[in-house]
PDB file of N, CA and C in Angstrom:
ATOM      1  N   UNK A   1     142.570 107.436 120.897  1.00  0.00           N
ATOM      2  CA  UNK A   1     143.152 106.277 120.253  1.00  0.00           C
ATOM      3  C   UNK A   1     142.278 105.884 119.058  1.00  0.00           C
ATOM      4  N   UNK A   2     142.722 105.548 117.776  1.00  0.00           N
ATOM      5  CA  UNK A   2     142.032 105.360 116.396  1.00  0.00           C
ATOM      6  C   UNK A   2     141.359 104.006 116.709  1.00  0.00           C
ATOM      7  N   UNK A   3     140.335 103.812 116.431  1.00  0.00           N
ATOM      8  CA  UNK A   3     139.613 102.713 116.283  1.00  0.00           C
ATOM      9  C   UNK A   3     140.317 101.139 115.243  1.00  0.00           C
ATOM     10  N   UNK A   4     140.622 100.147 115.887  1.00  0.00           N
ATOM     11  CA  UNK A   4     141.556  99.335 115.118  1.00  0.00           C
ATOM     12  C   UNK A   4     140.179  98.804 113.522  1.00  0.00           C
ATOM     13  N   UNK A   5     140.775  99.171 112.424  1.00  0.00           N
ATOM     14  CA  UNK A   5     139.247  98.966 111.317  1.00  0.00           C
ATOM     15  C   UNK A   5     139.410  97.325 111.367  1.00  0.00           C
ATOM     16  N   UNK A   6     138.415  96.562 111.533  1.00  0.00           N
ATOM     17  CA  UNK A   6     138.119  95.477 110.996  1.00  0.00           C
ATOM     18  C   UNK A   6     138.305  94.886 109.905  1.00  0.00           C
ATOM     19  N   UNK A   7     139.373  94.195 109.183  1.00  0.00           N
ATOM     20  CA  UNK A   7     139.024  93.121 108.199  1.00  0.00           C
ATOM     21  C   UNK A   7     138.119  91.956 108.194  1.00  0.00           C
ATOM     22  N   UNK A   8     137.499  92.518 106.870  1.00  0.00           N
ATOM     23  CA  UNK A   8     136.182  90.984 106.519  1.00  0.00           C
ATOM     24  C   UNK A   8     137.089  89.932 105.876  1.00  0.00           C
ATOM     25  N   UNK A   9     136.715  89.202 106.176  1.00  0.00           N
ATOM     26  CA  UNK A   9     136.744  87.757 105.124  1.00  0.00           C
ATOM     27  C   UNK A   9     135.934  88.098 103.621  1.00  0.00           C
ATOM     28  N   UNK A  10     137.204  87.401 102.850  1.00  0.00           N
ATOM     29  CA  UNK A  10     137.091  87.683 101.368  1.00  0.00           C
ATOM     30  C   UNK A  10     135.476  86.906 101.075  1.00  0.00           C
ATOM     31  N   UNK A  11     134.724  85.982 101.976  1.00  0.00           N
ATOM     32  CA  UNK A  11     133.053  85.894 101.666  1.00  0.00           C
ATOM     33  C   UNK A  11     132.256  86.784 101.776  1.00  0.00           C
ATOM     34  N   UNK A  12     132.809  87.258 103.155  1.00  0.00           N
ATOM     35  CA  UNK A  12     131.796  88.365 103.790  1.00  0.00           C
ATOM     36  C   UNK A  12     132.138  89.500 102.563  1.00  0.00           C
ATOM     37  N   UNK A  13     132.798  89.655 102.380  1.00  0.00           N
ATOM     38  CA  UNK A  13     132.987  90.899 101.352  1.00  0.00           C
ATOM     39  C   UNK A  13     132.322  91.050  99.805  1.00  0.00           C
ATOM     40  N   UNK A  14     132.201  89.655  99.769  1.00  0.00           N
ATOM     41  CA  UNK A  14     131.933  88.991  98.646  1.00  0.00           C
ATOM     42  C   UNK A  14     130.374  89.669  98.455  1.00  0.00           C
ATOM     43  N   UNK A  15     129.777  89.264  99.430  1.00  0.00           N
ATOM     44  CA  UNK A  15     128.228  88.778  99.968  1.00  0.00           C
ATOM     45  C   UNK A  15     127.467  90.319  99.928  1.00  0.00           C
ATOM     46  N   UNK A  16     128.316  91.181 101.038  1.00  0.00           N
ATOM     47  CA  UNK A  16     128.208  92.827 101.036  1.00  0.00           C
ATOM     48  C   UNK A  16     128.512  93.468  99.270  1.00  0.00           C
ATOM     49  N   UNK A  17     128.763  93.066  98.653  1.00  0.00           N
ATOM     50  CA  UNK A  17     129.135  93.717  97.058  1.00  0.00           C
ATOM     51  C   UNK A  17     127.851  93.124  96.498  1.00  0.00           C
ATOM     52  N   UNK A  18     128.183  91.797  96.428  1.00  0.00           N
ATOM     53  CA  UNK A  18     126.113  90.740  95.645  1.00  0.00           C
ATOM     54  C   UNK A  18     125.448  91.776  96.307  1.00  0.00           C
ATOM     55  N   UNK A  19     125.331  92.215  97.621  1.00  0.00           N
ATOM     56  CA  UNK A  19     123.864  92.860  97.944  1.00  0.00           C
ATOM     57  C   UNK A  19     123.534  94.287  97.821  1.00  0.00           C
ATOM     58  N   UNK A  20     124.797  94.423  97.265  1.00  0.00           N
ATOM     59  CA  UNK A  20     125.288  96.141  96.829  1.00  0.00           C
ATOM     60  C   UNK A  20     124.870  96.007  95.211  1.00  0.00           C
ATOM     61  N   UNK A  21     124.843  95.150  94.715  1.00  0.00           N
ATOM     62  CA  UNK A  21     124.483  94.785  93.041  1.00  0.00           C
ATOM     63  C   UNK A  21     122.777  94.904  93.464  1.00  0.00           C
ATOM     64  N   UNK A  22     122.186  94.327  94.278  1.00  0.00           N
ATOM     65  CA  UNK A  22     121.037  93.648  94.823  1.00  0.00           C
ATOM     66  C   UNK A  22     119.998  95.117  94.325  1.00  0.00           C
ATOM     67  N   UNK A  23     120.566  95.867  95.117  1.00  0.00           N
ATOM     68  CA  UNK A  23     119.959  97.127  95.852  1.00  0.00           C
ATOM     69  C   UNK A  23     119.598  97.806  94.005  1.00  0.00           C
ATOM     70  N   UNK A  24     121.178  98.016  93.785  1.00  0.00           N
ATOM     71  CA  UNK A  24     120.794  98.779  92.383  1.00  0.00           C
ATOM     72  C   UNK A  24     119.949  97.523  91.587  1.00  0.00           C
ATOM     73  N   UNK A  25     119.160  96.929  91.313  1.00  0.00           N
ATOM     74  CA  UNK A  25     118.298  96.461  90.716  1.00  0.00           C
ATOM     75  C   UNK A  25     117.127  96.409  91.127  1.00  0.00           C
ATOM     76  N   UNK A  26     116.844  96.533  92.162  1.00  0.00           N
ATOM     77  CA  UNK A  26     115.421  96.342  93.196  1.00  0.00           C
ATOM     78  C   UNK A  26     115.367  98.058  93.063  1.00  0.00           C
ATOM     79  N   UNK A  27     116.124  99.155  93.115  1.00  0.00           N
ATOM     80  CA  UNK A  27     115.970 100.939  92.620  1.00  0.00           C
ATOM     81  C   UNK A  27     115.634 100.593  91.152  1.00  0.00           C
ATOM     82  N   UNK A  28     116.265 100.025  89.963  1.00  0.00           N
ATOM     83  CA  UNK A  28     115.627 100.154  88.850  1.00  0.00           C
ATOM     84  C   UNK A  28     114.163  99.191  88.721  1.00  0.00           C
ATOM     85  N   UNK A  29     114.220  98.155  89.692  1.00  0.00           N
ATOM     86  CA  UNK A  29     112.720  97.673  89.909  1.00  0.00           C
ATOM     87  C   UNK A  29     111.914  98.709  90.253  1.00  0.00           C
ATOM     88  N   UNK A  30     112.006 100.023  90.723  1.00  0.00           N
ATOM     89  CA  UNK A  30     110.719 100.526  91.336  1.00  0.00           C
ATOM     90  C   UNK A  30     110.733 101.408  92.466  1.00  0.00           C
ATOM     91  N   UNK A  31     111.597 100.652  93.127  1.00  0.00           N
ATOM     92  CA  UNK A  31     112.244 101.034  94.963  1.00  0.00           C
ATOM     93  C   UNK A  31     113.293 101.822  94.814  1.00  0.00           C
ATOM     94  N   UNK A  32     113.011 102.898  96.001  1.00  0.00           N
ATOM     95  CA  UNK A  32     113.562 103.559  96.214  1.00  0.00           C
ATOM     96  C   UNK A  32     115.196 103.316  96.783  1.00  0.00           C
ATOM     97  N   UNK A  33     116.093 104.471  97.007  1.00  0.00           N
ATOM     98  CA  UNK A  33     116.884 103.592  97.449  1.00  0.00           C
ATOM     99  C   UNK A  33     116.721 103.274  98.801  1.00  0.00           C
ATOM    100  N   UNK A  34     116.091 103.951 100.014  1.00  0.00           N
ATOM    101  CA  UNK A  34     116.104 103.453 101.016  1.00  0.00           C
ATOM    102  C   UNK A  34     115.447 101.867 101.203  1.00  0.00           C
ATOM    103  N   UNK A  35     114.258 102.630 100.338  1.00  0.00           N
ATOM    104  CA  UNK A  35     113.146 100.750 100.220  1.00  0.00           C
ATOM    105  C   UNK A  35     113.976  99.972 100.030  1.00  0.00           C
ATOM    106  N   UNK A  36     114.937  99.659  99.209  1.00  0.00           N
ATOM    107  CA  UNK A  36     116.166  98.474  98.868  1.00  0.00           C
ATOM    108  C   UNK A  36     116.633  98.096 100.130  1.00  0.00           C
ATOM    109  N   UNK A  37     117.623  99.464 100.587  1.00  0.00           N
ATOM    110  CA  UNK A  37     118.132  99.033 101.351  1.00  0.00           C
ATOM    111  C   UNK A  37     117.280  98.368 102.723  1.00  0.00           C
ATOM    112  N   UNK A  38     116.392  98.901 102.746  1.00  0.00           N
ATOM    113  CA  UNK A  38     115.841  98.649 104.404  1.00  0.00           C
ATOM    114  C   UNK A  38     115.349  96.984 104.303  1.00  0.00           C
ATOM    115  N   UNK A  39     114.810  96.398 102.238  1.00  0.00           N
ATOM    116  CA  UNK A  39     114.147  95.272 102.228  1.00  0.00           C
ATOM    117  C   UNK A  39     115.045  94.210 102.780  1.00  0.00           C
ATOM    118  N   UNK A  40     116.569  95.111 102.106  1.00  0.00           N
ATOM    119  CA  UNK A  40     118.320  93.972 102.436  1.00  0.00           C
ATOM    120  C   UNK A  40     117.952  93.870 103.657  1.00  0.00           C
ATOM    121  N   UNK A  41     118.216  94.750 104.393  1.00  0.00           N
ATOM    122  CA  UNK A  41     118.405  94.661 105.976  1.00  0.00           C
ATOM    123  C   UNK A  41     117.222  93.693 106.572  1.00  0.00           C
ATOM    124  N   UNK A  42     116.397  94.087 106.362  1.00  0.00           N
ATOM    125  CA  UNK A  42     114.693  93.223 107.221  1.00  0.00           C
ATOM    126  C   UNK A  42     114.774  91.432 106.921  1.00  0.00           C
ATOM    127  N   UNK A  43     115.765  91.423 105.423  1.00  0.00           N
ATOM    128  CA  UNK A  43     115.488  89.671 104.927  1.00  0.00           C
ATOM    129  C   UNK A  43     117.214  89.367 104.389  1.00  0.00           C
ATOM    130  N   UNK A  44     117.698  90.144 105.468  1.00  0.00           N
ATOM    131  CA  UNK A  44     119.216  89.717 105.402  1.00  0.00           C
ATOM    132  C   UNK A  44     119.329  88.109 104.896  1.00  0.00           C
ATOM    133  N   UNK A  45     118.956  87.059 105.869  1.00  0.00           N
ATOM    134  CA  UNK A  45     118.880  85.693 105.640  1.00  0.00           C
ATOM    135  C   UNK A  45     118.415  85.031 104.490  1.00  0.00           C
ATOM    136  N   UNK A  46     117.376  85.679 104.140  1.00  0.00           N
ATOM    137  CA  UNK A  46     116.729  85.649 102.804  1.00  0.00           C
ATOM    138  C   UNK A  46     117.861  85.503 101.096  1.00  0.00           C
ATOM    139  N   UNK A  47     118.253  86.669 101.464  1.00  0.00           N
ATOM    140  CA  UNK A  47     119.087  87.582 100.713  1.00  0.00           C
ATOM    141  C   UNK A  47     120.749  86.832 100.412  1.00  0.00           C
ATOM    142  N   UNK A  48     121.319  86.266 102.164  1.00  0.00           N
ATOM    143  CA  UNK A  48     122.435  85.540 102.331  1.00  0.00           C
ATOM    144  C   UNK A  48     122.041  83.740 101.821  1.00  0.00           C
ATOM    145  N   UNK A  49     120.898  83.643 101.519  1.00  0.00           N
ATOM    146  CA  UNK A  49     120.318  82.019 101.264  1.00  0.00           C
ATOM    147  C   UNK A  49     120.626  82.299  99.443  1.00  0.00           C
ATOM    148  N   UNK A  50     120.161  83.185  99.105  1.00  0.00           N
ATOM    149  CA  UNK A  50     119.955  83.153  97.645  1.00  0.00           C
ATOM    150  C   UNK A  50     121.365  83.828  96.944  1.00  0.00           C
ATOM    151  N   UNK A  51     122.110  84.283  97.383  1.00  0.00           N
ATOM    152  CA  UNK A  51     123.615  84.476  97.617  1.00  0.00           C
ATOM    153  C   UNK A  51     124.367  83.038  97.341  1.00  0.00           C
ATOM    154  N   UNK A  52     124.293  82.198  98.192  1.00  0.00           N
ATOM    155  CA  UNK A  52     124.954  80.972  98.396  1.00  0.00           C
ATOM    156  C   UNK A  52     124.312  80.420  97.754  1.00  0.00           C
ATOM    157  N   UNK A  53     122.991  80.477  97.210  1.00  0.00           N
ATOM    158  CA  UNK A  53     122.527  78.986  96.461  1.00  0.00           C
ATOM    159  C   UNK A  53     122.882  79.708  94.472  1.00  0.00           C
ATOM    160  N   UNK A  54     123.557  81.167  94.990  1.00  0.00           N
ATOM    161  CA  UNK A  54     123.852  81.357  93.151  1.00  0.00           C
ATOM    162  C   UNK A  54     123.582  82.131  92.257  1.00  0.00           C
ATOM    163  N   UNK A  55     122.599  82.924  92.711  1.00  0.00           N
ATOM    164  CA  UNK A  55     121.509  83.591  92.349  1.00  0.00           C
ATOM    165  C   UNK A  55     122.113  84.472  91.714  1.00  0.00           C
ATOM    166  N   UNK A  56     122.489  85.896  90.702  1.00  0.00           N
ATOM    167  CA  UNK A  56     123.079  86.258  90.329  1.00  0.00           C
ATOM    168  C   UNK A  56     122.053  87.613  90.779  1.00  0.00           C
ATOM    169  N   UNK A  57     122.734  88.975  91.302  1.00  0.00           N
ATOM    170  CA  UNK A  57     121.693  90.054  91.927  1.00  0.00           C
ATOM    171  C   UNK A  57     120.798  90.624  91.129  1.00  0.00           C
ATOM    172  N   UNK A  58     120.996  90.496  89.484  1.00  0.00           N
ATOM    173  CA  UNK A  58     119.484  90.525  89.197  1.00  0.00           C
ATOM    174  C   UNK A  58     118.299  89.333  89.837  1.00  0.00           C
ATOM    175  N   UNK A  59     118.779  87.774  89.390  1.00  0.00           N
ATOM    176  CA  UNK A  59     117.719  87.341  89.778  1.00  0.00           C
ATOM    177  C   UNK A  59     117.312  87.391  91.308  1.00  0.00           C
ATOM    178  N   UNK A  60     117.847  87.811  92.242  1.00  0.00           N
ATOM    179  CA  UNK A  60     117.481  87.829  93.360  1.00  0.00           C
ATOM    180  C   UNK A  60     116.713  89.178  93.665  1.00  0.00           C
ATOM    181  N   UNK A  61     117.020  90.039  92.839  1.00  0.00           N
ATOM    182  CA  UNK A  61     116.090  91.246  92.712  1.00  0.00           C
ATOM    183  C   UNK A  61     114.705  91.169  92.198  1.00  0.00           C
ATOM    184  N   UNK A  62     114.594  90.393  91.061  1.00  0.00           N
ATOM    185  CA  UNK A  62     113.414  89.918  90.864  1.00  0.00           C
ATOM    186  C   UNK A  62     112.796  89.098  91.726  1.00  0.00           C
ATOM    187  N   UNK A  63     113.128  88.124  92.175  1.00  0.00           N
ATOM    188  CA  UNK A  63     112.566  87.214  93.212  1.00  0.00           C
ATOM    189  C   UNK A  63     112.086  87.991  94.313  1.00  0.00           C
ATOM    190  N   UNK A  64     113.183  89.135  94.689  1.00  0.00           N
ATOM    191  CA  UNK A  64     112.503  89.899  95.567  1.00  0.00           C
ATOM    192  C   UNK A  64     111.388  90.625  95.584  1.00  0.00           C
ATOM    193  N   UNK A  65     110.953  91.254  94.276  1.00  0.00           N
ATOM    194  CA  UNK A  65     110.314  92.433  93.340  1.00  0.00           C
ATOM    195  C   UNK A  65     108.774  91.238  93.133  1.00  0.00           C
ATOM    196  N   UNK A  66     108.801  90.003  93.198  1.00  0.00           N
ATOM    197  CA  UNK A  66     107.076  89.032  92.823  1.00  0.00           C
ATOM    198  C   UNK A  66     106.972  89.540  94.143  1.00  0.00           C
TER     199      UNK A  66
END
């Protein structure tokens, strides 16, 4: 039997794309791509705070990158 796929909510989707922008700027910061990804994953909350307060995924890449 096929697995029924999950629909996100048009935030959640929102949020997963910002941190998909995130990643490719924190790789042209320096990091690799896993390093990106693994920093997303470890400071998810981090990441979902500066998301909602606006941050646009460069500057949250930098913020990440001091």
């Amino acid at each position: 039997m096929p697995k029924k796929e999950e629909k996100l909510d048009p935030e959640t989707e929102a949020l997963i794309q910002w941190c998909t922008e995130v990643e490719k700027f924190l790789v042209k910061g320096g990091a690799t791509l896993a390093q990106a990804q693994e920093h997303i994953e470890e400071e998810v909350e981090w990441f979902t705070d500066l998301f909602y307060d606006g941050l646009t995924p460069e500057e949250a890449a930098k913020e990440a990158l001091n």
